[in-house]
N, C-alpha and C. Protein backbone atom coordinates (compact mmCIF):
# COMPACT_ATOMS: atom_id res chain seq x y z
N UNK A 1 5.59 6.20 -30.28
CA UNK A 1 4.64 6.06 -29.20
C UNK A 1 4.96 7.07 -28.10
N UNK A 2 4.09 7.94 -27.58
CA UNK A 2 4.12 8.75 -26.53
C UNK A 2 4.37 8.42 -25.10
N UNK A 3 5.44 8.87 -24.82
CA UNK A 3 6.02 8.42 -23.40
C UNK A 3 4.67 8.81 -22.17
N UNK A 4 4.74 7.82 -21.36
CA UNK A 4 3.62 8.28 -20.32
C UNK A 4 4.85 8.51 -19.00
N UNK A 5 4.20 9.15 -18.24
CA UNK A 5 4.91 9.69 -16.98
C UNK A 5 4.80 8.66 -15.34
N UNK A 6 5.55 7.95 -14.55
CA UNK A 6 5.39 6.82 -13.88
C UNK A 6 5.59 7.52 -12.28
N UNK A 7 4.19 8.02 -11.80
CA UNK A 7 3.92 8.39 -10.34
C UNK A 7 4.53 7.79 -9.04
N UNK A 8 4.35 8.27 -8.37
CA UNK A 8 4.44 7.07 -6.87
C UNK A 8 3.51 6.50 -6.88
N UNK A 9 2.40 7.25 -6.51
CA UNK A 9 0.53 6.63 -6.32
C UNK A 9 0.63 5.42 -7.30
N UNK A 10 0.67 5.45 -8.53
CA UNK A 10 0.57 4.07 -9.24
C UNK A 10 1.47 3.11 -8.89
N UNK A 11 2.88 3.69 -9.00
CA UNK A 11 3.58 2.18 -8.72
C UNK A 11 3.58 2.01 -7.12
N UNK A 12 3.29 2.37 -6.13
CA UNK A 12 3.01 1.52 -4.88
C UNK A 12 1.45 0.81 -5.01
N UNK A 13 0.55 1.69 -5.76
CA UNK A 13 -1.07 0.92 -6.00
C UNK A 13 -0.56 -0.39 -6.80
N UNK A 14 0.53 -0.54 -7.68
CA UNK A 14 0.46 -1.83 -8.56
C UNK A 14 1.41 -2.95 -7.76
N UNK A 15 2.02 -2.43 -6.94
CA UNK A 15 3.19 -3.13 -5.95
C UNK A 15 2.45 -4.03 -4.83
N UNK A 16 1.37 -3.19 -4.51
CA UNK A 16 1.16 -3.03 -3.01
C UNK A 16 -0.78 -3.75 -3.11
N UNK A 17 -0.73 -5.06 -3.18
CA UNK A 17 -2.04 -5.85 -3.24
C UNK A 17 -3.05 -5.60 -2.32
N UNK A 18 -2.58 -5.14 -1.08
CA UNK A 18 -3.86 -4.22 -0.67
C UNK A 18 -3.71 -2.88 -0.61
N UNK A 19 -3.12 -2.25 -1.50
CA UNK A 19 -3.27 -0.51 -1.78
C UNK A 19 -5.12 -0.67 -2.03
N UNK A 20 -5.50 0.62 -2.05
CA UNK A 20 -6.95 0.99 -2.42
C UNK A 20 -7.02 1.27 -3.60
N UNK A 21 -6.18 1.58 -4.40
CA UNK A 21 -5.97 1.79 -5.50
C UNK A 21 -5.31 0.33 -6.91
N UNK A 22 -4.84 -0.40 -5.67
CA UNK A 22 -4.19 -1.80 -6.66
C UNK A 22 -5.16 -2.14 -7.90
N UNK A 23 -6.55 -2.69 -8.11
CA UNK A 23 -7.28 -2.97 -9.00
C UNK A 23 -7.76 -2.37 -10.05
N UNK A 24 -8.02 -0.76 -9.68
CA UNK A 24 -7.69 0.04 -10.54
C UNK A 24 -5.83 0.31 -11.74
N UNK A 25 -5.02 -0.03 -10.70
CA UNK A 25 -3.97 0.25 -11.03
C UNK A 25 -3.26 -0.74 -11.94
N UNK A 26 -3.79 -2.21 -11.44
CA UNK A 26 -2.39 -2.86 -12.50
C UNK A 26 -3.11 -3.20 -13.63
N UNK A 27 -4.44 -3.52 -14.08
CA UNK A 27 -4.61 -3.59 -15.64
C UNK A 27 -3.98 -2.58 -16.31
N UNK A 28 -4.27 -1.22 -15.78
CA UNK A 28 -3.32 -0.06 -16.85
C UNK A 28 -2.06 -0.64 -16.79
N UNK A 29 -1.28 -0.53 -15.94
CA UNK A 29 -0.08 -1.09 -15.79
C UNK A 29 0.61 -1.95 -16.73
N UNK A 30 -0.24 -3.36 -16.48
CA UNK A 30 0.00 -4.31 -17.57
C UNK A 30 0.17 -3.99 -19.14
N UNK A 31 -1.22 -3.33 -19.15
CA UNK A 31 -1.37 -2.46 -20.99
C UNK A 31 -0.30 -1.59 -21.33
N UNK A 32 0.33 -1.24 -20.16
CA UNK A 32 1.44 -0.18 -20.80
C UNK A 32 2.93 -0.71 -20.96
N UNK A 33 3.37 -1.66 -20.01
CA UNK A 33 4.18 -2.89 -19.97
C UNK A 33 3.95 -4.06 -21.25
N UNK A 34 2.58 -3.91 -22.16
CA UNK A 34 2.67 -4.96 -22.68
C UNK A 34 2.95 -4.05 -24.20
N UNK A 35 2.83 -3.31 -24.12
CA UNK A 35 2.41 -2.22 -25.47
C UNK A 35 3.72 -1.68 -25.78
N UNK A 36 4.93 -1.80 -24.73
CA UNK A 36 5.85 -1.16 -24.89
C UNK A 36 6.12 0.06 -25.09
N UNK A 37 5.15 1.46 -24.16
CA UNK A 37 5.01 2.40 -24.13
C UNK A 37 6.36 2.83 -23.57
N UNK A 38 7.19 3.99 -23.65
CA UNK A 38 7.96 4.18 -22.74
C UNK A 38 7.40 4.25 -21.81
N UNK A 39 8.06 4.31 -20.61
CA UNK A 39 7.61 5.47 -19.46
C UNK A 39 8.71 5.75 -18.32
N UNK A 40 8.30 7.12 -18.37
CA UNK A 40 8.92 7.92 -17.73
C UNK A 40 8.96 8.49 -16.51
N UNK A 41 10.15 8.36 -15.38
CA UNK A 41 9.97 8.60 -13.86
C UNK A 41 11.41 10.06 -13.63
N UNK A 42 11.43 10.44 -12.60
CA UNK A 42 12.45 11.21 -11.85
C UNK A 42 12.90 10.24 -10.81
N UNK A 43 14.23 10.22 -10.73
CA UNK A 43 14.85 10.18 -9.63
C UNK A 43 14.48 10.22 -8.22
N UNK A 44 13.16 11.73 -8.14
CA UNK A 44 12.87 11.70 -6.92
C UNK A 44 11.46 11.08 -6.68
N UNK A 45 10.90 10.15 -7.70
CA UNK A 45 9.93 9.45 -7.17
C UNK A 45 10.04 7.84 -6.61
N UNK A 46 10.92 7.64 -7.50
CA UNK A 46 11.52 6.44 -7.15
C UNK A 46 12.62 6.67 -5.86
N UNK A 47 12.97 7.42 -5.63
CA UNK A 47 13.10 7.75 -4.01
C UNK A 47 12.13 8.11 -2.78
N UNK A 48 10.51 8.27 -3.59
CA UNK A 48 9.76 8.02 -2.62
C UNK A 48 8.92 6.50 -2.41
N UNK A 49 9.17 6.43 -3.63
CA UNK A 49 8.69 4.75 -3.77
C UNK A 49 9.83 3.60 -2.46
N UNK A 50 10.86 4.38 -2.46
CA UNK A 50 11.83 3.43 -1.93
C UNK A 50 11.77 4.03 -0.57
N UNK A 51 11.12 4.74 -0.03
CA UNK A 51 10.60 4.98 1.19
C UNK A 51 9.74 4.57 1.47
N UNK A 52 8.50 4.33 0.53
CA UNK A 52 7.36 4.02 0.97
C UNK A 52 7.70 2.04 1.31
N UNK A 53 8.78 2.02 0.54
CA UNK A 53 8.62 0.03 0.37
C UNK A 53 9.64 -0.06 1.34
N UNK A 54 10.02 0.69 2.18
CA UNK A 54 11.24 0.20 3.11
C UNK A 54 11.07 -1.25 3.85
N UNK A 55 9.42 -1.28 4.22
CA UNK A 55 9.48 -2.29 5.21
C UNK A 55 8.38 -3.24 4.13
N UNK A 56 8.65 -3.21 3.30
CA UNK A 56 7.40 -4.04 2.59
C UNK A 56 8.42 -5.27 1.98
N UNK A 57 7.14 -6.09 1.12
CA UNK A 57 7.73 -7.26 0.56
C UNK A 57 8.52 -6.71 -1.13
N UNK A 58 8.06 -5.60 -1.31
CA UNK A 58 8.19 -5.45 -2.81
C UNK A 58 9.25 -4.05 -2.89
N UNK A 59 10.65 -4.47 -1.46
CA UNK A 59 11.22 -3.25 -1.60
C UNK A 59 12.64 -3.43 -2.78
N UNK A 60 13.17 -4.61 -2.99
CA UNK A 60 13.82 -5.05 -4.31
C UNK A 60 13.15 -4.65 -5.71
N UNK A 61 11.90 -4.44 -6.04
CA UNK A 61 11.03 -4.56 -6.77
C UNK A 61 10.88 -3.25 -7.25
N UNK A 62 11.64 -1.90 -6.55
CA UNK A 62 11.63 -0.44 -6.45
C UNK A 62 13.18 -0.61 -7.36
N UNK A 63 14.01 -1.32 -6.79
CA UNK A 63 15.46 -0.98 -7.56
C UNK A 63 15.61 -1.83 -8.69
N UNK A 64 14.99 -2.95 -8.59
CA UNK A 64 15.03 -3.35 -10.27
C UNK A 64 14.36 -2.63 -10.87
N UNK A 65 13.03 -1.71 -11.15
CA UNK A 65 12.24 -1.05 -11.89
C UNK A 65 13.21 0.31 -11.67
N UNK A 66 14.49 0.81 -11.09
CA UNK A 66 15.34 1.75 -11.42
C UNK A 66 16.12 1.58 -12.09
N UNK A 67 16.86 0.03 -12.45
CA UNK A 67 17.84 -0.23 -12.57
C UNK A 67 17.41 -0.51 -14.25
N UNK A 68 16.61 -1.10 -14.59
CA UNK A 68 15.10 -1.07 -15.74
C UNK A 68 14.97 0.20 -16.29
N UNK A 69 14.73 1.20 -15.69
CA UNK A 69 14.79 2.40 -16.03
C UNK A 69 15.95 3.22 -16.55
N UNK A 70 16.93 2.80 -16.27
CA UNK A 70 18.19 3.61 -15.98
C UNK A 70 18.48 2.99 -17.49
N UNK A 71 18.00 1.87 -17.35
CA UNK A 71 19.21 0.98 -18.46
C UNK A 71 18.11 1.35 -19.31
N UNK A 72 16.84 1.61 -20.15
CA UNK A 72 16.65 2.42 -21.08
C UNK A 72 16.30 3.73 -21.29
N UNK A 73 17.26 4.42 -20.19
CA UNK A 73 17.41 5.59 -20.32
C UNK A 73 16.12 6.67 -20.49
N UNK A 74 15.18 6.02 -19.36
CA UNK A 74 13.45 6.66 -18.95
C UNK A 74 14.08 7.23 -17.43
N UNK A 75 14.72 6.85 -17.13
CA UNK A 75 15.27 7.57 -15.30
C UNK A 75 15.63 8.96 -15.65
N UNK A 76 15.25 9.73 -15.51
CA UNK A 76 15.59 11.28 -15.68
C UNK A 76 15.84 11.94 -14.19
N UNK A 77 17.02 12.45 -14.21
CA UNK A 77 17.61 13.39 -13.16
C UNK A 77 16.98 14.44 -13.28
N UNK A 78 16.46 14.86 -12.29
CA UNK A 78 15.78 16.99 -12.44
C UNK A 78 17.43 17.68 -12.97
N UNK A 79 17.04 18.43 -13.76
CA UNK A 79 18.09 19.81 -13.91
C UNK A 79 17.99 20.84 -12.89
N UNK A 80 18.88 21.42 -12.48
CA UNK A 80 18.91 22.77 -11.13
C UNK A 80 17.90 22.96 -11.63
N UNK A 81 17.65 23.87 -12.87
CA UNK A 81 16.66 24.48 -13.53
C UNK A 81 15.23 23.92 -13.09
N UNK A 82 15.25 22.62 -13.71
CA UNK A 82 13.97 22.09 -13.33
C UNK A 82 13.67 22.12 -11.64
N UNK A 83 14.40 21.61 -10.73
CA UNK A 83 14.37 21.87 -9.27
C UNK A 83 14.12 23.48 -9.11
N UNK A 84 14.58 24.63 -10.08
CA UNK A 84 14.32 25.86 -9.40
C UNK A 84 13.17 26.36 -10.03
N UNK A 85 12.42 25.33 -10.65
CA UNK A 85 11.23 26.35 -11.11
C UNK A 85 10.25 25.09 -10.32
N UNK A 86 10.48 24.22 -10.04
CA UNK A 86 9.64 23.57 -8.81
C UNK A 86 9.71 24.25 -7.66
N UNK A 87 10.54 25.28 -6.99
CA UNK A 87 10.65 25.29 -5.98
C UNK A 87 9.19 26.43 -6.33
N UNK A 88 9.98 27.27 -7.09
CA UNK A 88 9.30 28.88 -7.58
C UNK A 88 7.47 28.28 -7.62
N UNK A 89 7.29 26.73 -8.04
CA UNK A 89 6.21 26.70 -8.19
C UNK A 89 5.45 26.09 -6.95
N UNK A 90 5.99 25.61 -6.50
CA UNK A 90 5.86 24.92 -4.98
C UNK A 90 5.58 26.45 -3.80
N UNK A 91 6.08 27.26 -3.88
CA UNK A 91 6.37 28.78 -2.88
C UNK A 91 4.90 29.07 -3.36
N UNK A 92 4.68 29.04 -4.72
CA UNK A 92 3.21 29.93 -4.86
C UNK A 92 2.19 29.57 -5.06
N UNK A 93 1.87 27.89 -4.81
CA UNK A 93 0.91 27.17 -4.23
C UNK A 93 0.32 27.43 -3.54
N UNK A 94 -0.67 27.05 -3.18
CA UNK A 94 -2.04 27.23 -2.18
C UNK A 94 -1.96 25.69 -0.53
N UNK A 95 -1.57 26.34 0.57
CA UNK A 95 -1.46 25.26 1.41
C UNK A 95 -2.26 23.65 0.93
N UNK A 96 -2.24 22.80 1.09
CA UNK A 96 -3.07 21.36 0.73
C UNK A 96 -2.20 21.07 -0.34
N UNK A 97 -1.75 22.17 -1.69
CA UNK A 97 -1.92 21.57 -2.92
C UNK A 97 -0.41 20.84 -2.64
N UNK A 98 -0.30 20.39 -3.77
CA UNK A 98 0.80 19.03 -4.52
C UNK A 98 2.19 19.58 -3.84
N UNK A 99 2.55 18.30 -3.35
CA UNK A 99 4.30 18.50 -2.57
C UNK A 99 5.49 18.77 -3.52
N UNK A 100 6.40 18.79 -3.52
CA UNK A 100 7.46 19.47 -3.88
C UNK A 100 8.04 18.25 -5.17
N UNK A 101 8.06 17.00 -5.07
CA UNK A 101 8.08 15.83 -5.47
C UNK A 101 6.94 16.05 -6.91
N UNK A 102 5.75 16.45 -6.87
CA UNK A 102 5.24 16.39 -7.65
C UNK A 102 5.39 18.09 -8.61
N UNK A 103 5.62 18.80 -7.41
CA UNK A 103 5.85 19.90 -8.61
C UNK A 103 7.22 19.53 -9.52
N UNK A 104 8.20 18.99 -9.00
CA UNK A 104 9.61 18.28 -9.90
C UNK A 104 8.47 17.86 -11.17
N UNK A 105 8.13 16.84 -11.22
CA UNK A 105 7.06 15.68 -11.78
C UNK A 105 6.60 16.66 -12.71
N UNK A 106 5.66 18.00 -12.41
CA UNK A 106 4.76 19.06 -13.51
C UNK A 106 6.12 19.44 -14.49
N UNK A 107 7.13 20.00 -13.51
CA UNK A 107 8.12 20.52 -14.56
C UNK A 107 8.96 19.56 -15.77
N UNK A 108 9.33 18.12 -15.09
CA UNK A 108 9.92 17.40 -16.19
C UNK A 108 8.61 16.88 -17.30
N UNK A 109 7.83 16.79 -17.11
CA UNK A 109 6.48 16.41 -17.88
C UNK A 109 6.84 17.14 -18.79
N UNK A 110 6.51 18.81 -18.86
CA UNK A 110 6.35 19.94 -19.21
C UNK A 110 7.41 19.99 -20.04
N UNK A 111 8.71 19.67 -19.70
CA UNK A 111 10.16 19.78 -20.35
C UNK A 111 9.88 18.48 -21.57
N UNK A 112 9.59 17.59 -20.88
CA UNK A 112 9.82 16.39 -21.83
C UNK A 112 8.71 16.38 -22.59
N UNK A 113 7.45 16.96 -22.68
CA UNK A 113 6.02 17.27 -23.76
C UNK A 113 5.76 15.93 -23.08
N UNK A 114 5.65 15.45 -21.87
CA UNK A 114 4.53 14.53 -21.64
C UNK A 114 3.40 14.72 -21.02
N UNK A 115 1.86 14.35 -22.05
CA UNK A 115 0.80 14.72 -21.47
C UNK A 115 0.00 13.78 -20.35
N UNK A 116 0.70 12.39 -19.88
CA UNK A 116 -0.38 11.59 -19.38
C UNK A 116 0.76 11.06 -18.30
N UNK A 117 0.11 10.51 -17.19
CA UNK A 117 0.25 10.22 -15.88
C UNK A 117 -0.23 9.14 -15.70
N UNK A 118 0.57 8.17 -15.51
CA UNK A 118 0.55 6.86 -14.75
C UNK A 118 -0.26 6.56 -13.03
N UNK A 119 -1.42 7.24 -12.87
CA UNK A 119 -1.40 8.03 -11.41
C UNK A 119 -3.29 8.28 -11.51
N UNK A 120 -3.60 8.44 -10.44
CA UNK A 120 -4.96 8.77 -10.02
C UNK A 120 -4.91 9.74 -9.15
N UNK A 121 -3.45 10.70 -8.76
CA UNK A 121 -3.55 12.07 -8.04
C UNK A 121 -3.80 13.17 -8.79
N UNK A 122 -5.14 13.99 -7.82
CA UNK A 122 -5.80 14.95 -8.20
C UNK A 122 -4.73 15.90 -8.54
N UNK A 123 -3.52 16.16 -8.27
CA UNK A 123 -2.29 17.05 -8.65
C UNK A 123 -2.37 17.72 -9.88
N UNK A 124 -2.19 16.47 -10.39
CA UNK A 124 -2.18 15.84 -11.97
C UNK A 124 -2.54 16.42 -12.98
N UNK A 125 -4.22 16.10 -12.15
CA UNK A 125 -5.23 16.81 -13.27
C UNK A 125 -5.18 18.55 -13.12
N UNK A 126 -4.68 18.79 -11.87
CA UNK A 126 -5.34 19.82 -11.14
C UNK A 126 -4.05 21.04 -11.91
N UNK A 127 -2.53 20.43 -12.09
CA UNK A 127 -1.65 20.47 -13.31
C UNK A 127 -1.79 20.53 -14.65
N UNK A 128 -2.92 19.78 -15.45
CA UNK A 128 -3.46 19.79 -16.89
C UNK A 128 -3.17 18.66 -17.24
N UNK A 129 -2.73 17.65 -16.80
CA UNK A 129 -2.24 16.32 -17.15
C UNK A 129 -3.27 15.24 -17.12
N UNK A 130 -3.38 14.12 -17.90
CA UNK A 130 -4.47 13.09 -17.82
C UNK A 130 -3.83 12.29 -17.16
N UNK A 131 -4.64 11.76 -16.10
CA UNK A 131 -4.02 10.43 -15.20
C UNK A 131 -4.72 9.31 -15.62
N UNK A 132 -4.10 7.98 -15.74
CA UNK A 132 -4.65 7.11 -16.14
C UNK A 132 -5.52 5.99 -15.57
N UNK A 133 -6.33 6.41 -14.27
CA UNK A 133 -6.50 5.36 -13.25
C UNK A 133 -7.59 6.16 -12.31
């Protein structure tokens, strides 16, 4: 089964019951949790997730879904490598486009052959990736 890739945008939309995005977000969610898809995050999203939940109810709910991660070995650390061709790709962006966080995100995708995104950011698509939401 093809690993899917696990955004910020989705997991605060599936966390977060009045995100604008929540209803869209957790049926996929569920289907992919129930199907036993892998899926796959960086380090540095789940460090924005754990910014975004600092003051929320569902900020425990960020480190068990790391700790979940870690333990079947879907938590992926960036390589220098991967961080230096985010940066290289981040420098020659167009002002507006995708933050530094998501260029990490294009490159481990890219490394790991994953084509689909847990996510409804235009990045994504705007990357070649299918988002699911």
């Amino acid at each position: 089964m093809k690993p899917v890739f696990l955004d910020t945008v989705g997991l605060i939309a599936v966390w977060d019951a009045a995100d604008q995005w929540h209803d869209a977000a957790e049926p996929v969610f569920l289907k992919l949790v129930t199907s036993a898809r892998p899926m796959i995050t960086t380090t540095l999203v789940l460090y924005e997730c754990g910014n975004a939940s600092a003051r929320r109810p569902y900020r425990t709910t960020v480190d068990d879904l790391r700790s979940w991660l870690a333990a079947k070995g879907w938590l992926v650390a960036p390589t220098p490598s991967d961080l230096d061709q985010a940066w290289a790709d981040f420098r020659a962006a167009n002002v507006g486009a995708a933050g530094i966080v998501d260029h990490v995100s294009f490159v481990v995708m890219r490394r790991l052959g994953i084509a689909e995104a847990f996510t409804n950011d235009r990045h994504f698509q705007t990357a070649g990736f299918t988002t699911l939401f």
